[in-house]
C-alpha atoms as a PDB file:
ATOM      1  CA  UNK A   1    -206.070  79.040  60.842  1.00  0.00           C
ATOM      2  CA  UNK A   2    -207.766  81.897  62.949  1.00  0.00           C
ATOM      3  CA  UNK A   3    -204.814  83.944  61.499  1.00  0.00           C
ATOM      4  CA  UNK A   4    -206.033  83.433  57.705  1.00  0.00           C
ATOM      5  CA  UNK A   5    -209.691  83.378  58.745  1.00  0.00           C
ATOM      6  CA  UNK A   6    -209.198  87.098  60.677  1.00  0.00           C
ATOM      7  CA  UNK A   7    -207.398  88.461  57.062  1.00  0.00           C
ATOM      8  CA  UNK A   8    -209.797  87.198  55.136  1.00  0.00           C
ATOM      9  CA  UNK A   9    -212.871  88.516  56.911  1.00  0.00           C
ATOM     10  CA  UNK A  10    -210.872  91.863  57.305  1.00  0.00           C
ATOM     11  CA  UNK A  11    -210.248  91.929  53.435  1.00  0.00           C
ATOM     12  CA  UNK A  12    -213.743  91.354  52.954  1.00  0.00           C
ATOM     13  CA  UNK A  13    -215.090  94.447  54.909  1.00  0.00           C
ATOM     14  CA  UNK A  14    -212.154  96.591  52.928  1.00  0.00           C
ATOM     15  CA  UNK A  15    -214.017  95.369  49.838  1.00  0.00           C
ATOM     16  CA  UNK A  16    -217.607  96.700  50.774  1.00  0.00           C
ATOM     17  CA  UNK A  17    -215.904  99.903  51.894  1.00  0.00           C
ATOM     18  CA  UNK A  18    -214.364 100.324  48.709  1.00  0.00           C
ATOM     19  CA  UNK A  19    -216.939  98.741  46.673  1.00  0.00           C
ATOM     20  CA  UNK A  20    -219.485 101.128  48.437  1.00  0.00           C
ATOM     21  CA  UNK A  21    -220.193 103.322  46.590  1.00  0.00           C
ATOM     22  CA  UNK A  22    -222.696 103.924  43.658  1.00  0.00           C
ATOM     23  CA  UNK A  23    -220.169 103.781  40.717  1.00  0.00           C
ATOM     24  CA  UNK A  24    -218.971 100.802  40.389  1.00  0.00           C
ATOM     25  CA  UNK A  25    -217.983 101.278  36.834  1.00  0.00           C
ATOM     26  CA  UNK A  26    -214.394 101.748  37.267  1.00  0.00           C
ATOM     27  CA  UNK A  27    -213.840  98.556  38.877  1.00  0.00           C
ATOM     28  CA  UNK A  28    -215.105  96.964  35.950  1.00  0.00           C
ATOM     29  CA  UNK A  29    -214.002  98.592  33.108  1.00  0.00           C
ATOM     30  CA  UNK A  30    -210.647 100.157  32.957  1.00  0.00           C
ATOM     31  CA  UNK A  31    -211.572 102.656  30.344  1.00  0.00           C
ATOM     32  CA  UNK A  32    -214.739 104.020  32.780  1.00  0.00           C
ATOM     33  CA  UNK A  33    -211.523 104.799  35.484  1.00  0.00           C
ATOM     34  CA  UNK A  34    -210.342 107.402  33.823  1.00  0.00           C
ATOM     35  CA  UNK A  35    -212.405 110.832  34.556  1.00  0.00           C
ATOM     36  CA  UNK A  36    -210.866 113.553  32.746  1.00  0.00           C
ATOM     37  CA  UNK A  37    -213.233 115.169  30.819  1.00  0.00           C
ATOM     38  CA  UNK A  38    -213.137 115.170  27.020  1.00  0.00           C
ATOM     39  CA  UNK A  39    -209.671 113.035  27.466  1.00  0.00           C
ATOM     40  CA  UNK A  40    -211.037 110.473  24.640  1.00  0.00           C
ATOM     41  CA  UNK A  41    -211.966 112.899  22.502  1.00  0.00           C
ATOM     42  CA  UNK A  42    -208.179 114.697  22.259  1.00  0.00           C
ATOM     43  CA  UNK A  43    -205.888 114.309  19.580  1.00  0.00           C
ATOM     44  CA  UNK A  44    -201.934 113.766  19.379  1.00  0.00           C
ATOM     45  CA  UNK A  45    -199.763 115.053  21.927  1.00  0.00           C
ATOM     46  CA  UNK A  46    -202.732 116.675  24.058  1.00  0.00           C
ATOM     47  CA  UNK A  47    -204.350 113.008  24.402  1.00  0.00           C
ATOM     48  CA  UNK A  48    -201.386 111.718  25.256  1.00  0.00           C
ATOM     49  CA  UNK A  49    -200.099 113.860  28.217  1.00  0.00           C
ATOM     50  CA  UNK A  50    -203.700 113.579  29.327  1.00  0.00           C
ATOM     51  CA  UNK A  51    -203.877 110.005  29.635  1.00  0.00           C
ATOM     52  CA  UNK A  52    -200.386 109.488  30.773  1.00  0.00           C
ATOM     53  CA  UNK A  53    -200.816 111.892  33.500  1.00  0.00           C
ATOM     54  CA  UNK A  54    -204.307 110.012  34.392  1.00  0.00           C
ATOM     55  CA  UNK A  55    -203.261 106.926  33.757  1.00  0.00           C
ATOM     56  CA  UNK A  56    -202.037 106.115  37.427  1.00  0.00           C
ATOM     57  CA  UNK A  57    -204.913 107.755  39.247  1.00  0.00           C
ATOM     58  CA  UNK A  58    -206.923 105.484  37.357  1.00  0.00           C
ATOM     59  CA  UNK A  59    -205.023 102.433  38.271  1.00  0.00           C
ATOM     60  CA  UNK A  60    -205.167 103.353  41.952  1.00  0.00           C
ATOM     61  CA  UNK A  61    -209.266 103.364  41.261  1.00  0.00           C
ATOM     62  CA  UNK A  62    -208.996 100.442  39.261  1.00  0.00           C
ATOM     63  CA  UNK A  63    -206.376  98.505  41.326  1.00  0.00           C
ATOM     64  CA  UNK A  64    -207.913  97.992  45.111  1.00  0.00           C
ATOM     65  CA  UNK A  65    -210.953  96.242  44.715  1.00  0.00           C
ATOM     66  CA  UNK A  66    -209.521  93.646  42.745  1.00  0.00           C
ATOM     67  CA  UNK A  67    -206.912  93.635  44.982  1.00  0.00           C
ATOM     68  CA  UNK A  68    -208.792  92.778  48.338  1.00  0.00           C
ATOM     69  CA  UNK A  69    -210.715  90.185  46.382  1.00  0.00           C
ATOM     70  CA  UNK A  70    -207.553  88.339  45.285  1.00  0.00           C
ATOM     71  CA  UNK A  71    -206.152  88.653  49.556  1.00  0.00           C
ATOM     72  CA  UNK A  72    -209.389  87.539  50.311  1.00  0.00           C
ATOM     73  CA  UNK A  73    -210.112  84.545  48.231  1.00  0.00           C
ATOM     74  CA  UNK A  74    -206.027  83.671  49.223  1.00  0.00           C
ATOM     75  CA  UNK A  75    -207.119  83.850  52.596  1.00  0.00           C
ATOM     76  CA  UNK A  76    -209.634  81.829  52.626  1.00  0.00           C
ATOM     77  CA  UNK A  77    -207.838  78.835  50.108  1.00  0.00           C
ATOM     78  CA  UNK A  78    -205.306  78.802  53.331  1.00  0.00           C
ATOM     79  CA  UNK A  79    -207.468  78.755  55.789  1.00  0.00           C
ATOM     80  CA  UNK A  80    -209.372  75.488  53.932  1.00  0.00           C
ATOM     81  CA  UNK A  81    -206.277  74.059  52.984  1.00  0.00           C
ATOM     82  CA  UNK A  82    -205.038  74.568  56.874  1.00  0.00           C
ATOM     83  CA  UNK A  83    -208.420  72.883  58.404  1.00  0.00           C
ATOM     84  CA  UNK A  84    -207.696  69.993  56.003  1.00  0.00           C
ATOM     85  CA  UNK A  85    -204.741  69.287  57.093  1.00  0.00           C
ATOM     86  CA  UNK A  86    -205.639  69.714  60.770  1.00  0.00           C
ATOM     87  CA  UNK A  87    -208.509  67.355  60.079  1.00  0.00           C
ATOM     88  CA  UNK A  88    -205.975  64.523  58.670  1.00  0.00           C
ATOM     89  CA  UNK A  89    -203.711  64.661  61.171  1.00  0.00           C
ATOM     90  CA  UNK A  90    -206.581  63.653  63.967  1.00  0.00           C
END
C-alpha cells in the first residue's frame, strides 16, 4: 500500500514538472506537437520527410504527460483496491 501510494505521489510531481510549463498545447493536441515551421504548409515528398522525421520528437512531447497520468491514476486504483482488501480482512 505505501509502495503504490509513494509511485503515485511521485508520478504526480513528474506531471507538474512536465506539465509546467506555459504551452500546454502539445499535450492536447497532437497536431500543436509538431514545431517545424511551415511543415503543414509543404507539399509531396518535402512534407513528407518533414513530418516523418518530426514525427517522433513530437510523440516524445506528446507521449509523457499522458503517460504519468495513466501510472498515476494506476497507482492510486491499487492502492484503493489494496486498503479494501486490508479493510475486509479485519
Amino acid at each position: 500500500m505505501k509502495h503504490a501510494s509513494n509511485w503515485a505521489i511521485l508520478s504526480l510531481i513528474f506531471l507538474m514538472i512536465f506539465n509546467g510549463t506555459d504551452n500546454v498545447a502539445p499535450f492536447f493536441s497532437i497536431k500543436s506537437a509538431y514545431y517545424t515551421p511551415g511543415l503543414w504548409d509543404k507539399e509531396g515528398s518535402a512534407f513528407l520527410f518533414a513530418f516523418l522525421f518530426e514525427t517522433p520528437f513530437a510523440i516524445m512531447r506528446f507521449l509523457p504527460p499522458w503517460l504519468f497520468l495513466a501510472t498515476c491514476s494506476i497507482y492510486i486504483t491499487l492502492y484503493y483496491r489494496y486498503r479494501k482488501s486490508i479493510q475486509q480482512f479485519l
